[in-house]
N, C-alpha and C. Protein backbone atom coordinates (compact mmCIF):
# COMPACT_ATOMS: atom_id res chain seq x y z
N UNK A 1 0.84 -1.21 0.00
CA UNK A 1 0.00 0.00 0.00
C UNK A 1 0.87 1.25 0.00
N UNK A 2 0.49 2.39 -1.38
CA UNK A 2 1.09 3.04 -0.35
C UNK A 2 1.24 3.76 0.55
N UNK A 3 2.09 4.33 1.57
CA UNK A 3 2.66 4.75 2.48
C UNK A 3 1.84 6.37 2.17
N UNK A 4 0.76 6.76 3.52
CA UNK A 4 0.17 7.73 3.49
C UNK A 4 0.98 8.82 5.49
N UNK A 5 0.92 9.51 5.41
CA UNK A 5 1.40 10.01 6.85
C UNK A 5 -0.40 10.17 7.69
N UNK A 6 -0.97 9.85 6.69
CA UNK A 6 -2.05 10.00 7.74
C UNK A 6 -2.61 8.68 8.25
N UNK A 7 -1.70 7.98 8.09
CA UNK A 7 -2.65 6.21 8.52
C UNK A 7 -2.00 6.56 9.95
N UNK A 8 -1.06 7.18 10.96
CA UNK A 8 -0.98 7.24 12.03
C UNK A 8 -2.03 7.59 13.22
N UNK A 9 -2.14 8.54 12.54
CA UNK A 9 -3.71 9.30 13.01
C UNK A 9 -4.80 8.75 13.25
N UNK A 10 -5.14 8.08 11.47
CA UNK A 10 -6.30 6.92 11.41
C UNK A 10 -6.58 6.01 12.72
N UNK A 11 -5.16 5.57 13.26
CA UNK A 11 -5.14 4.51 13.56
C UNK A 11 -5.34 5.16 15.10
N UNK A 12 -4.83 5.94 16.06
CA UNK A 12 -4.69 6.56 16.71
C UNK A 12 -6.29 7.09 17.18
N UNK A 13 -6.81 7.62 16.23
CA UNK A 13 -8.49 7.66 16.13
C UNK A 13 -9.22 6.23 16.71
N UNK A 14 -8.90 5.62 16.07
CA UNK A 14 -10.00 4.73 15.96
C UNK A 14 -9.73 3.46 16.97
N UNK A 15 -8.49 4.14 17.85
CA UNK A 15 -8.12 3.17 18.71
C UNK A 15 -8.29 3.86 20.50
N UNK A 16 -8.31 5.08 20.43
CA UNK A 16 -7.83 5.66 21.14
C UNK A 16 -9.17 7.42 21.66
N UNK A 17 -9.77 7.35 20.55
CA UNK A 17 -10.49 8.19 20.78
C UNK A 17 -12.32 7.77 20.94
N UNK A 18 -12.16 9.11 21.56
CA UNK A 18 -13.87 8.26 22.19
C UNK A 18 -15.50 8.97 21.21
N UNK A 19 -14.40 9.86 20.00
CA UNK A 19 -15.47 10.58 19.23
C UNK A 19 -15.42 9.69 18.27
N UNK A 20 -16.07 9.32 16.58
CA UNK A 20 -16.30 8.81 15.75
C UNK A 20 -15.70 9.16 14.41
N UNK A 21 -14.33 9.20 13.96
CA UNK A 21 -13.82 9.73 12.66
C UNK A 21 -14.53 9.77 11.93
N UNK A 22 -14.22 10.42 11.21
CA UNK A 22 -14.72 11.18 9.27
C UNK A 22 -13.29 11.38 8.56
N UNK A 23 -13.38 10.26 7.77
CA UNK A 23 -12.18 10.85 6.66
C UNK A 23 -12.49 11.53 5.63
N UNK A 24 -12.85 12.65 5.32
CA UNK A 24 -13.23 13.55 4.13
C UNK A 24 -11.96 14.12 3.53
N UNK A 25 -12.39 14.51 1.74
CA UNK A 25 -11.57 14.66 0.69
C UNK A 25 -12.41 14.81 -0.12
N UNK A 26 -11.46 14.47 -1.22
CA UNK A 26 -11.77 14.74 -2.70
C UNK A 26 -11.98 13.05 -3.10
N UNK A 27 -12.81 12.72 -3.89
CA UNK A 27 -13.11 11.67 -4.72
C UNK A 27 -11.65 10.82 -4.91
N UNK A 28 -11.50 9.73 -5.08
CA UNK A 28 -10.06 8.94 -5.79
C UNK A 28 -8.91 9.81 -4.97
N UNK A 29 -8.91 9.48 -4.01
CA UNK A 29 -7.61 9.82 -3.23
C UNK A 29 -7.02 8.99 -2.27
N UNK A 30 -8.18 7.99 -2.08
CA UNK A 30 -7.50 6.74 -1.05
C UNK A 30 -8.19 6.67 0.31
N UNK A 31 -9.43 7.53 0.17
CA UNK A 31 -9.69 7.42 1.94
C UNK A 31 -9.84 6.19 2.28
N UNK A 32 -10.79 5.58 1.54
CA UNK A 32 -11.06 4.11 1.50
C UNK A 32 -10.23 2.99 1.80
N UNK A 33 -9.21 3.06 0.94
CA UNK A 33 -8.06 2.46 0.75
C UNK A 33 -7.53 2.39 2.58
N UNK A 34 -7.21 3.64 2.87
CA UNK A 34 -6.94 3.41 4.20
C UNK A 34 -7.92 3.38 5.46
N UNK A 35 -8.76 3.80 5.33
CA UNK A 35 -9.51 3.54 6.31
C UNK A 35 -9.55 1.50 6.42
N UNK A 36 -9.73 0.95 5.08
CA UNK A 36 -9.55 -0.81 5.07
C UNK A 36 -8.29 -1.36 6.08
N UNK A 37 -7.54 -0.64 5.11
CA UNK A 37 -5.96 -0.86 5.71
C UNK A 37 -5.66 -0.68 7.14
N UNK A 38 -6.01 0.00 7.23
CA UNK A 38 -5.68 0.37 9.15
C UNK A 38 -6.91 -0.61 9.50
N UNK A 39 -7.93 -0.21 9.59
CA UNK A 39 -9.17 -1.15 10.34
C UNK A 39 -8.95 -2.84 10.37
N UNK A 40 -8.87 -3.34 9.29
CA UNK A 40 -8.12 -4.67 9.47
C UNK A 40 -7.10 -5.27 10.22
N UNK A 41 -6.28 -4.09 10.23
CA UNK A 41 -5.07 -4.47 10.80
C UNK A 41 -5.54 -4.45 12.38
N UNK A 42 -6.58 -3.25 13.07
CA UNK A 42 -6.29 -3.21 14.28
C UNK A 42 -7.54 -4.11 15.30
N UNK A 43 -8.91 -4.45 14.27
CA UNK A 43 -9.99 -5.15 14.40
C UNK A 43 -10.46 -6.72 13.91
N UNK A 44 -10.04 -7.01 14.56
CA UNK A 44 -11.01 -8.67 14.60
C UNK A 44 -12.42 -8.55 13.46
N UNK A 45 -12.83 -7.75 13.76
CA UNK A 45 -14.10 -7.90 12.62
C UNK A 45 -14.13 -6.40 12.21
N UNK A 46 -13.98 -6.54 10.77
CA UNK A 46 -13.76 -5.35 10.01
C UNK A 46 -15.45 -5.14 9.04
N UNK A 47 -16.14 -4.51 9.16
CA UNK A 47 -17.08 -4.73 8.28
C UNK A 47 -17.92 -3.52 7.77
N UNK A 48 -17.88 -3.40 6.44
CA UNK A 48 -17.89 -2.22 5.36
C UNK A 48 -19.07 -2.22 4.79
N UNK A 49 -20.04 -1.06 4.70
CA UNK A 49 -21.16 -0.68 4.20
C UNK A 49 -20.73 0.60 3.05
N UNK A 50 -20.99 -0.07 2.17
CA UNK A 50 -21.00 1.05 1.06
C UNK A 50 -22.25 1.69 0.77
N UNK A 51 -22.38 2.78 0.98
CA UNK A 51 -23.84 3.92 1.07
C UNK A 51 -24.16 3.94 -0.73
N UNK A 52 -23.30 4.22 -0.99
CA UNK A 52 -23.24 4.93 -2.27
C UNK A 52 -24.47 3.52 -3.37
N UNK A 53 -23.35 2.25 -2.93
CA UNK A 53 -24.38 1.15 -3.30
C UNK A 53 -25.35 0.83 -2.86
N UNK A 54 -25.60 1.13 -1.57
CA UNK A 54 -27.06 1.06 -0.84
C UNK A 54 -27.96 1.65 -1.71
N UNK A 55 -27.68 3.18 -2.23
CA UNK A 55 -28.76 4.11 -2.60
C UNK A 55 -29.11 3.61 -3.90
N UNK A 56 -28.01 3.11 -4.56
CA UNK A 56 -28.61 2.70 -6.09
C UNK A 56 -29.12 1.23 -6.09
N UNK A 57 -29.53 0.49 -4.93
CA UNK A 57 -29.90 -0.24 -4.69
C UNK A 57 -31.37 -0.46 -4.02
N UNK A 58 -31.05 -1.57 -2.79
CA UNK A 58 -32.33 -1.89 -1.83
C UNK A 58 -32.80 -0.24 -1.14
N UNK A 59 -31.45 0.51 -0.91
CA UNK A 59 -31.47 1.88 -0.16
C UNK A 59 -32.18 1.51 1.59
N UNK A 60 -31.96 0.17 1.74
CA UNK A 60 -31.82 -0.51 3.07
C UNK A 60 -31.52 0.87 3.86
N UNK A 61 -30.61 1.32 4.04
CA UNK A 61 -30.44 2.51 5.27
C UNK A 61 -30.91 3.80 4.81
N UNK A 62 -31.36 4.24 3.66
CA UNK A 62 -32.65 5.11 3.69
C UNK A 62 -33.74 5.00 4.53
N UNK A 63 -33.73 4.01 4.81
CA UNK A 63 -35.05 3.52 5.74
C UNK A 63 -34.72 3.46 7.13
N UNK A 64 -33.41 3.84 7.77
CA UNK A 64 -33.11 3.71 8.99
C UNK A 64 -33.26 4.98 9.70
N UNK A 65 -34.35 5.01 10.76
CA UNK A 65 -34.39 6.27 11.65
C UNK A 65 -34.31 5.85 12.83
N UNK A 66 -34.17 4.77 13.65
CA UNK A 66 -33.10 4.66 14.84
C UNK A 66 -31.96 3.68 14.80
N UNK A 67 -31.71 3.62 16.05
CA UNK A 67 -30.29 3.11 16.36
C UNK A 67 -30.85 1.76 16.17
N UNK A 68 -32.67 1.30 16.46
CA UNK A 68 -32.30 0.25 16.68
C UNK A 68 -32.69 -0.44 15.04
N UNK A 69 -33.72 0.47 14.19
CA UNK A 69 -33.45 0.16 13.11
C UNK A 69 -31.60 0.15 12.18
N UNK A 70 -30.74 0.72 12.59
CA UNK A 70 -29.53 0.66 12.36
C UNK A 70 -29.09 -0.65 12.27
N UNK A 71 -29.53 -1.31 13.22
CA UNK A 71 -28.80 -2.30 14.19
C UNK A 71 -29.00 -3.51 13.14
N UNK A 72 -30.93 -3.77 13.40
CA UNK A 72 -30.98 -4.93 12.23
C UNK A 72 -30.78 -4.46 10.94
N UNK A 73 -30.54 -3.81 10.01
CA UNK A 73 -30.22 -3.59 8.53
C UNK A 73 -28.95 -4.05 9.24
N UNK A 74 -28.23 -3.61 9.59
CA UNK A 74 -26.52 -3.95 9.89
C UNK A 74 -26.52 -5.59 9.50
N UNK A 75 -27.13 -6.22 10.59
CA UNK A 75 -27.53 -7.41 10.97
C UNK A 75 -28.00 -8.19 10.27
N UNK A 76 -28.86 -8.17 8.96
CA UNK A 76 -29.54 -8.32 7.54
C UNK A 76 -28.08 -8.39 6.92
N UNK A 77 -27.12 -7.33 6.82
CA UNK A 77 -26.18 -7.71 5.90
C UNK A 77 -24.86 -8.33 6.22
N UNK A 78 -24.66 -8.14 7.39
CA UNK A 78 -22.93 -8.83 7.99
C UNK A 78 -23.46 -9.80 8.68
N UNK A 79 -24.71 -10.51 8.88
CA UNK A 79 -24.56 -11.86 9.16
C UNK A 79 -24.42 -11.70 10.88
N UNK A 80 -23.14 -12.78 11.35
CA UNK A 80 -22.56 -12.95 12.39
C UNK A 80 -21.40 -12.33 12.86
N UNK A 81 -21.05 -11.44 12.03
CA UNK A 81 -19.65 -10.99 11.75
C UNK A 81 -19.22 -9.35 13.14
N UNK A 82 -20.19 -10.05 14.19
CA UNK A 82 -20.28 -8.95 14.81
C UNK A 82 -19.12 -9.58 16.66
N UNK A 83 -18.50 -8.33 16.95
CA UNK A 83 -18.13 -8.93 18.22
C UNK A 83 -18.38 -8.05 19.23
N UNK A 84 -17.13 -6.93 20.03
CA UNK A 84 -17.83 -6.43 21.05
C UNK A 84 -17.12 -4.38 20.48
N UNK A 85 -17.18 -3.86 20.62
CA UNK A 85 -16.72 -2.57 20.70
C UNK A 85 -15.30 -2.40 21.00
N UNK A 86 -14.64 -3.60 21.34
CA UNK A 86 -13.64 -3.59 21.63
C UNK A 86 -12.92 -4.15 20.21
N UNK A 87 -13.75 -5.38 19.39
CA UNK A 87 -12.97 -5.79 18.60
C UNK A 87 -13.97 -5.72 16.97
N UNK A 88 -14.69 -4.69 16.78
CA UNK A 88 -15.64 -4.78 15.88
C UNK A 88 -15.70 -3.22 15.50
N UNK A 89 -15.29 -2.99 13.95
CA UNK A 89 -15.03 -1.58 13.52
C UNK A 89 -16.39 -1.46 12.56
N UNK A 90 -17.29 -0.80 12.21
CA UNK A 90 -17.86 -0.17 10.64
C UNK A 90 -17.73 0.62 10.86
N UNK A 91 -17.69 0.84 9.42
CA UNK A 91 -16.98 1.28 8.32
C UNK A 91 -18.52 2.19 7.27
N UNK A 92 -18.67 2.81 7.56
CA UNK A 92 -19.44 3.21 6.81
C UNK A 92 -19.01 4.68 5.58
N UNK A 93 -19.30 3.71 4.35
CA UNK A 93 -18.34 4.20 3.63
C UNK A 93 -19.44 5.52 2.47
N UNK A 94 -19.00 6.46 2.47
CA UNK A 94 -19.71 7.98 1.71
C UNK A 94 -21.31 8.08 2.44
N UNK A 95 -20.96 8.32 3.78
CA UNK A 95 -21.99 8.45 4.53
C UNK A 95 -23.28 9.34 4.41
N UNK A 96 -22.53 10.50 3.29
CA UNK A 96 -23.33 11.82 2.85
C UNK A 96 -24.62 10.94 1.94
N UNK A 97 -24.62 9.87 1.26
CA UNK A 97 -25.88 9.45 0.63
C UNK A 97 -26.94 9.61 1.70
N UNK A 98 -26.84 9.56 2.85
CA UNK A 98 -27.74 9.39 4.07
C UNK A 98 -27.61 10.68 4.74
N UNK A 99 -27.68 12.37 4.55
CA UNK A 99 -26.98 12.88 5.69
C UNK A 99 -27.51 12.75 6.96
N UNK A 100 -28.74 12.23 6.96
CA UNK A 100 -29.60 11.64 8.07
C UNK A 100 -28.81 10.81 9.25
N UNK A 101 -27.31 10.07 8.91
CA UNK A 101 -27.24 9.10 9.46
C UNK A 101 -25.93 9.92 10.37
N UNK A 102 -26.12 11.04 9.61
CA UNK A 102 -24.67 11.89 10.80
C UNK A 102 -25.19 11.86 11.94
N UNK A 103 -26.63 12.40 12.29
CA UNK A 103 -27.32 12.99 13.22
C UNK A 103 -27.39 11.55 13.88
N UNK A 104 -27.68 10.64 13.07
CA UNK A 104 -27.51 8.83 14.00
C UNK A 104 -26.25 8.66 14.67
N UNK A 105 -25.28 8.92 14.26
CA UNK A 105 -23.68 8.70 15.00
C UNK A 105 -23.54 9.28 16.48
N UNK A 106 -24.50 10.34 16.43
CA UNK A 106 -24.50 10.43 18.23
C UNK A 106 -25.21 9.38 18.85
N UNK A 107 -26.20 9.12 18.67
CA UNK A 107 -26.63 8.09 19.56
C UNK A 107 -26.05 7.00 19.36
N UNK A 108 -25.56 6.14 18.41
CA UNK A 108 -24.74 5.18 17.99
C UNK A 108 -23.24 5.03 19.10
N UNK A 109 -22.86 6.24 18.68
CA UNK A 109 -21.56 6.43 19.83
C UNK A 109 -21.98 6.27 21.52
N UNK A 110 -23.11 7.12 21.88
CA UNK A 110 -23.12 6.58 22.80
C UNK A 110 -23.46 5.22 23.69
N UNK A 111 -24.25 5.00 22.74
CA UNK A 111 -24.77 3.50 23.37
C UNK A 111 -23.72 2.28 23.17
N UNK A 112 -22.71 3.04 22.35
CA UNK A 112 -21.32 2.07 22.50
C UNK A 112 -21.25 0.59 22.32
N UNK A 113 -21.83 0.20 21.35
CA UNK A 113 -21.81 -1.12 20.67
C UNK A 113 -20.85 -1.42 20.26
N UNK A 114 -20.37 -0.82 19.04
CA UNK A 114 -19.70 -0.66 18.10
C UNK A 114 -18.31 0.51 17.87
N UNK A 115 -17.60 0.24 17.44
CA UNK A 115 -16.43 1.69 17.14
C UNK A 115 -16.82 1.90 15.79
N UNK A 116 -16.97 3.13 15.41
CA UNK A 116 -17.58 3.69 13.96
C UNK A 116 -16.42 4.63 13.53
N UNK A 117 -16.57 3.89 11.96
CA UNK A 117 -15.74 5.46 11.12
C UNK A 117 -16.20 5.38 10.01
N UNK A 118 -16.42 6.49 9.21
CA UNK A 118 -17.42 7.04 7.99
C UNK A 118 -16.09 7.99 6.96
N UNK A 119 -16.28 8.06 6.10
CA UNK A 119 -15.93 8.18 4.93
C UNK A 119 -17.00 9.45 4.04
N UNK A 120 -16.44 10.52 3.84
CA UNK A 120 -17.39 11.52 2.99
C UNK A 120 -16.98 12.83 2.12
N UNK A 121 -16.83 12.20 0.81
CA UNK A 121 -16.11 13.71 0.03
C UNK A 121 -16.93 14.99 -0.18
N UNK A 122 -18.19 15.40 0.53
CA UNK A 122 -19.03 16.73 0.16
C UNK A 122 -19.58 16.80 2.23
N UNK A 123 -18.62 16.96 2.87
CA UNK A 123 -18.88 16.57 3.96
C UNK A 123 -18.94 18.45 4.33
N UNK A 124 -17.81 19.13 3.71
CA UNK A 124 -18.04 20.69 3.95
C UNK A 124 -19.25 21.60 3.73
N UNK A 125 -19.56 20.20 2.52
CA UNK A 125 -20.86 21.60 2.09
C UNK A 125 -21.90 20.87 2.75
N UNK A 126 -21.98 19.82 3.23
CA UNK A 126 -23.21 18.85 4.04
C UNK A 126 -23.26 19.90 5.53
N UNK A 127 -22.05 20.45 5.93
CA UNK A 127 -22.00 20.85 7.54
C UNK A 127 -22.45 22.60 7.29
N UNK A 128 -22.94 23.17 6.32
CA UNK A 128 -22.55 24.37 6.05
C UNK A 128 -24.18 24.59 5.87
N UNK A 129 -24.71 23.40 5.20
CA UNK A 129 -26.39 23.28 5.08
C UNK A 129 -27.01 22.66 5.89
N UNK A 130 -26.38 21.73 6.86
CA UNK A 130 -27.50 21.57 7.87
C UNK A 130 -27.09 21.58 9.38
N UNK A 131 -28.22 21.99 10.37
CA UNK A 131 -27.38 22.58 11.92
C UNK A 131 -27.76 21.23 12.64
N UNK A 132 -27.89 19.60 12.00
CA UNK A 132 -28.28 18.61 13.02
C UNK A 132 -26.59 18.03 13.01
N UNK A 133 -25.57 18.90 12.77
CA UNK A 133 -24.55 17.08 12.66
C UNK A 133 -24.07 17.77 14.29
N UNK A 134 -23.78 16.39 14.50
CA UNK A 134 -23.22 16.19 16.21
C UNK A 134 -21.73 15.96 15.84
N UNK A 135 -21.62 17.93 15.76
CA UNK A 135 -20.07 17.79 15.84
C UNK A 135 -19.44 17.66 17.12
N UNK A 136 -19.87 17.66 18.40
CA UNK A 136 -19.25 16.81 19.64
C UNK A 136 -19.46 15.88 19.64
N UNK A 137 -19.80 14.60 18.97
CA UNK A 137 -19.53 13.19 18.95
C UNK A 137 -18.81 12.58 17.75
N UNK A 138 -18.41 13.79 16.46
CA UNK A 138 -17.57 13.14 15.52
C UNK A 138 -16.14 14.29 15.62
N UNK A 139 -15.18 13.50 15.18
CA UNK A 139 -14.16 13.86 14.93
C UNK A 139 -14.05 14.20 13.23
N UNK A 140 -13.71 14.95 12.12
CA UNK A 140 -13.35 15.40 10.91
C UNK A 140 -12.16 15.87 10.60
N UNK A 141 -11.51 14.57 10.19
CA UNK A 141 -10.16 15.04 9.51
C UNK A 141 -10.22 15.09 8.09
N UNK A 142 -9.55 15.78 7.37
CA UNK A 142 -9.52 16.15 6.06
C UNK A 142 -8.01 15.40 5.28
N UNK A 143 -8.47 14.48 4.30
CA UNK A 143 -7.20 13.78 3.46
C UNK A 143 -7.40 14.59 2.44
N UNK A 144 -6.20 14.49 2.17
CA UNK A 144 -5.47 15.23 0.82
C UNK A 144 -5.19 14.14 -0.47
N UNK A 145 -4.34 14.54 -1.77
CA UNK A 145 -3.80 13.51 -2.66
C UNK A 145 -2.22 13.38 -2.25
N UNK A 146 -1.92 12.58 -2.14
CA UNK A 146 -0.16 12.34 -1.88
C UNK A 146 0.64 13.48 -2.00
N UNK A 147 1.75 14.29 -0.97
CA UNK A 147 2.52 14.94 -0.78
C UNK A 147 3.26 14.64 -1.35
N UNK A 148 4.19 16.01 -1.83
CA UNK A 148 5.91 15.41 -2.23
C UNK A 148 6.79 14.40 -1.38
N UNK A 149 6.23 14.13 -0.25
CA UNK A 149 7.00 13.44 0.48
C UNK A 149 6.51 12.09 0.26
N UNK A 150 5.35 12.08 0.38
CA UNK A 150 4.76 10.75 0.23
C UNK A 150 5.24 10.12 -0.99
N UNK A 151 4.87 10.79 -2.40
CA UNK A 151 5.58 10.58 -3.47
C UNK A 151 6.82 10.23 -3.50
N UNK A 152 7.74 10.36 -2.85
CA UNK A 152 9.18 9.96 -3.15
C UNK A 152 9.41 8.75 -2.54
N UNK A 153 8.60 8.49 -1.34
CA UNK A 153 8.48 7.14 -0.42
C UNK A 153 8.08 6.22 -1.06
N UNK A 154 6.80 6.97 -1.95
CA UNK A 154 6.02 5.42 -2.72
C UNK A 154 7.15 4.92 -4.59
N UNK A 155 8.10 5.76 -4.48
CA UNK A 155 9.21 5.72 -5.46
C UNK A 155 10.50 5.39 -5.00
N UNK A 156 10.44 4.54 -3.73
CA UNK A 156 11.67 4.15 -3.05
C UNK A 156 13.01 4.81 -2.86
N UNK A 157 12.35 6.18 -2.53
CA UNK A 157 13.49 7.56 -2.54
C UNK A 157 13.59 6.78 -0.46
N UNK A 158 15.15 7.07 -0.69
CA UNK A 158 15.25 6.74 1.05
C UNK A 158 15.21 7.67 2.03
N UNK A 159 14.81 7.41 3.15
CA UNK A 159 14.72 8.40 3.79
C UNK A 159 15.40 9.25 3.99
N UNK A 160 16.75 9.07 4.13
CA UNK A 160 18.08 9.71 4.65
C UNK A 160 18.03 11.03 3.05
N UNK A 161 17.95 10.74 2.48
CA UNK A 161 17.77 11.39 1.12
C UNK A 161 16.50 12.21 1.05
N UNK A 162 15.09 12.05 1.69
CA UNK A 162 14.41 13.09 2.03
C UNK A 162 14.80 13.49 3.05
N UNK A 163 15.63 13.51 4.30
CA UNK A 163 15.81 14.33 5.44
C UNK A 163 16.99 15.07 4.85
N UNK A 164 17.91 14.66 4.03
CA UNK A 164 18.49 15.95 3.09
C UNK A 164 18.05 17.10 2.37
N UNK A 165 17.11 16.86 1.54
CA UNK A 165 15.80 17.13 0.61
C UNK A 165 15.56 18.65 1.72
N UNK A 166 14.96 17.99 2.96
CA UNK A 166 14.48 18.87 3.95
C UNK A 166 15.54 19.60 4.23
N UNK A 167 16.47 19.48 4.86
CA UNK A 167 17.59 20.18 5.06
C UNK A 167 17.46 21.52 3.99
N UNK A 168 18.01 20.97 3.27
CA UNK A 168 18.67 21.62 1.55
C UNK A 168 17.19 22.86 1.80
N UNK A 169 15.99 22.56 2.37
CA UNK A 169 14.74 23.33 2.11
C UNK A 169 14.85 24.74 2.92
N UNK A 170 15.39 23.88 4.48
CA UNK A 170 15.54 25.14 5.61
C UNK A 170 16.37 26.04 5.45
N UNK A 171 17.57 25.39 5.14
CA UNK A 171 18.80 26.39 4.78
C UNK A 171 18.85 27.04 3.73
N UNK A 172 18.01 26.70 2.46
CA UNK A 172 18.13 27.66 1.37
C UNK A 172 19.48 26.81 0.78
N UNK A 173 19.76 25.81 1.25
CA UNK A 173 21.29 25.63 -0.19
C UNK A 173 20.19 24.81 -1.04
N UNK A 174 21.38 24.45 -1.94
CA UNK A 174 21.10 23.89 -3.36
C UNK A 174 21.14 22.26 -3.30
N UNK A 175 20.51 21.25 -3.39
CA UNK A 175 20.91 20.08 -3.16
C UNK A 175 22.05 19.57 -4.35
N UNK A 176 22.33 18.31 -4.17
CA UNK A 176 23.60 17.94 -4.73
C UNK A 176 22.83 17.84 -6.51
N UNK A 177 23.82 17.89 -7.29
CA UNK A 177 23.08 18.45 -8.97
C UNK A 177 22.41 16.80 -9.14
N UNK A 178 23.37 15.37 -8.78
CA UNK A 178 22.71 14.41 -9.17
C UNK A 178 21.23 13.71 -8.55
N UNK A 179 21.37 14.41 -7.19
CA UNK A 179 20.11 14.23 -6.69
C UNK A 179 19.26 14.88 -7.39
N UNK A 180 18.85 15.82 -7.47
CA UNK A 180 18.49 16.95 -7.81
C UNK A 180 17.60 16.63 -9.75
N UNK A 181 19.02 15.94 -10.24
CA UNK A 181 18.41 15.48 -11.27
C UNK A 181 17.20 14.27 -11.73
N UNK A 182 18.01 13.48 -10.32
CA UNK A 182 17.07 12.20 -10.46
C UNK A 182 15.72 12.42 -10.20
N UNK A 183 15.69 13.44 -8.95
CA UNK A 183 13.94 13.63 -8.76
C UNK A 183 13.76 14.50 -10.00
N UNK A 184 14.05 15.15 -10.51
CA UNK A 184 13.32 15.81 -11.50
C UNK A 184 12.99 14.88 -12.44
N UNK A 185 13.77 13.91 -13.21
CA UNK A 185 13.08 12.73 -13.94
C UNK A 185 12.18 12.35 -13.43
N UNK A 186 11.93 11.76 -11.74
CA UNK A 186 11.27 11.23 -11.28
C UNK A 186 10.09 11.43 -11.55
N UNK A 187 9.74 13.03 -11.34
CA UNK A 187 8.65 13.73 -11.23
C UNK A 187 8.02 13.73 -12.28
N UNK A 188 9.36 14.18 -13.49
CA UNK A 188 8.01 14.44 -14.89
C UNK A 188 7.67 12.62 -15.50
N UNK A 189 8.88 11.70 -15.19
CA UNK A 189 8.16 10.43 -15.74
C UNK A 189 7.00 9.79 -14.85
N UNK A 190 6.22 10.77 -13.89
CA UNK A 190 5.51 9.58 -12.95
C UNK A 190 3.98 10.50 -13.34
N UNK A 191 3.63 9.32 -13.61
CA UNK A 191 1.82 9.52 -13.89
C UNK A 191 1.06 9.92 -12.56
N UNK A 192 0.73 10.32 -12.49
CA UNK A 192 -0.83 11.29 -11.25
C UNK A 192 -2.33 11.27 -11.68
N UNK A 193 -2.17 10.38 -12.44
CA UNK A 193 -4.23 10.12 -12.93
C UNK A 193 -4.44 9.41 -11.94
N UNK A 194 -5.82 9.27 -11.71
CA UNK A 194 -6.24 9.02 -10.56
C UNK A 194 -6.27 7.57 -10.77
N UNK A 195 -6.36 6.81 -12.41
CA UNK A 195 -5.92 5.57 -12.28
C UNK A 195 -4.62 4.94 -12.11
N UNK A 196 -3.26 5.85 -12.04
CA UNK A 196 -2.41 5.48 -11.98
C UNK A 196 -2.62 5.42 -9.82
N UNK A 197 -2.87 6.47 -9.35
CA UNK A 197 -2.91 6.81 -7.77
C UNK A 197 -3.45 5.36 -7.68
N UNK A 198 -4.57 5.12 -8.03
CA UNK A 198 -5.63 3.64 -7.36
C UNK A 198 -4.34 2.68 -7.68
N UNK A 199 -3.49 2.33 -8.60
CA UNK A 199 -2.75 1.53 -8.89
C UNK A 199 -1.47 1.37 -7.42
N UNK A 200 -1.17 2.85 -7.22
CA UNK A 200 -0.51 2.57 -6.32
C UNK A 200 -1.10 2.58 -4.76
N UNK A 201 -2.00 3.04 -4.53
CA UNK A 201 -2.53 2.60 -3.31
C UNK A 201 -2.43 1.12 -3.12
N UNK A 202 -3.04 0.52 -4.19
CA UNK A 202 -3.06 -1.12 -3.90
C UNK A 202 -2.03 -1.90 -4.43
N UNK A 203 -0.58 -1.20 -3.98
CA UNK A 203 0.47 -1.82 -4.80
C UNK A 203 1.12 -2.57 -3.23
């Protein structure tokens, strides 16, 4: 995968905090990607609701106005796949198809079943039009598309060679001409479409 600086955080969230993350962005940037990646790694039962397919579908959680209707749709689709709050993450993925279900994440959080994290790229203009989201029970961090730094990591640039990079930045010198050259190839031969990005997320 690659190497994002925000899977620390992710992970840190969703282990450690007692509000409910939001990874919001832009479309094809990987929230997904990592929100999987970390959640797997730190949960026994990882289990993912895609909204987006809900709506062009059954629209099963269109129809959810409590916690405890929440509960069985959940329950309808993951089966058994459930354990305790301690070892059981959803994942509820472009939550904005529902903005109904922000205003659900408070009560959800508190009754503490489950550890929740949601996923939503129009999450600014969702909070700007309506006064129900329970921003004291969610947390909203904002992902970006890969940094120059990230970029050189997921191009097996070594570290010691970006903490130069940095250097060379503070002080105003010039880095060495062959370094210097190689990232510049680097840069103009490396593709940035968003199908090349999906390629390397799941590399």
């Amino acid at each position: 995968m690659l190497f994002r600086k925000l899977e620390k955080k992710v992970a840190d969230s969703l282990k450690n905090s007692d509000k409910i993350l939001i990874l919001t962005g832009a479309r094809q940037i990987g929230k997904s990607f990592l929100i999987r990646h970390v959640g797997k790694k730190l949960f026994k039962n990882f289990i993912e609701i895609n909204l987006v397919e809900d709506s062009a579908g059954n629209r099963l959680f269109g129809k959810v106005k409590t916690t405890q209707d929440f509960y069985l749709t959940l329950a309808s689709l993951a089966g058994t796949s459930f354990g305790t709050r301690d070892d059981t993450l959803i994942f509820l993925e472009e939550i904005l198809q529902y903005a109904e279900l922000l205003t659900l994440l408070k009560f959800l959080r508190e009754e503490g079943r489950f550890r929740y994290v949601a996923s939503g790229s129009l999450l600014g203009i969702t909070l700007k039009k309506s006064t129900s989201i329970p921003l004291g029970s969610i947390e909203i961090v904002k992902m970006y598309q890969p940094d120059f730094e990230e970029f050189l990591i997921a191009n097996s640039i070594d570290s010691t060679v970006i903490e130069y990079l940095r250097e060379c930045l503070i002080t105003e010198r010039t880095p060495i001409s062959s370094i210097h050259e190689r990232l510049l190839d680097l840069f103009k031969n490396t593709c940035w479409s968003e199908e090349c990005l999906t390629q390397l997320m799941n590399s």
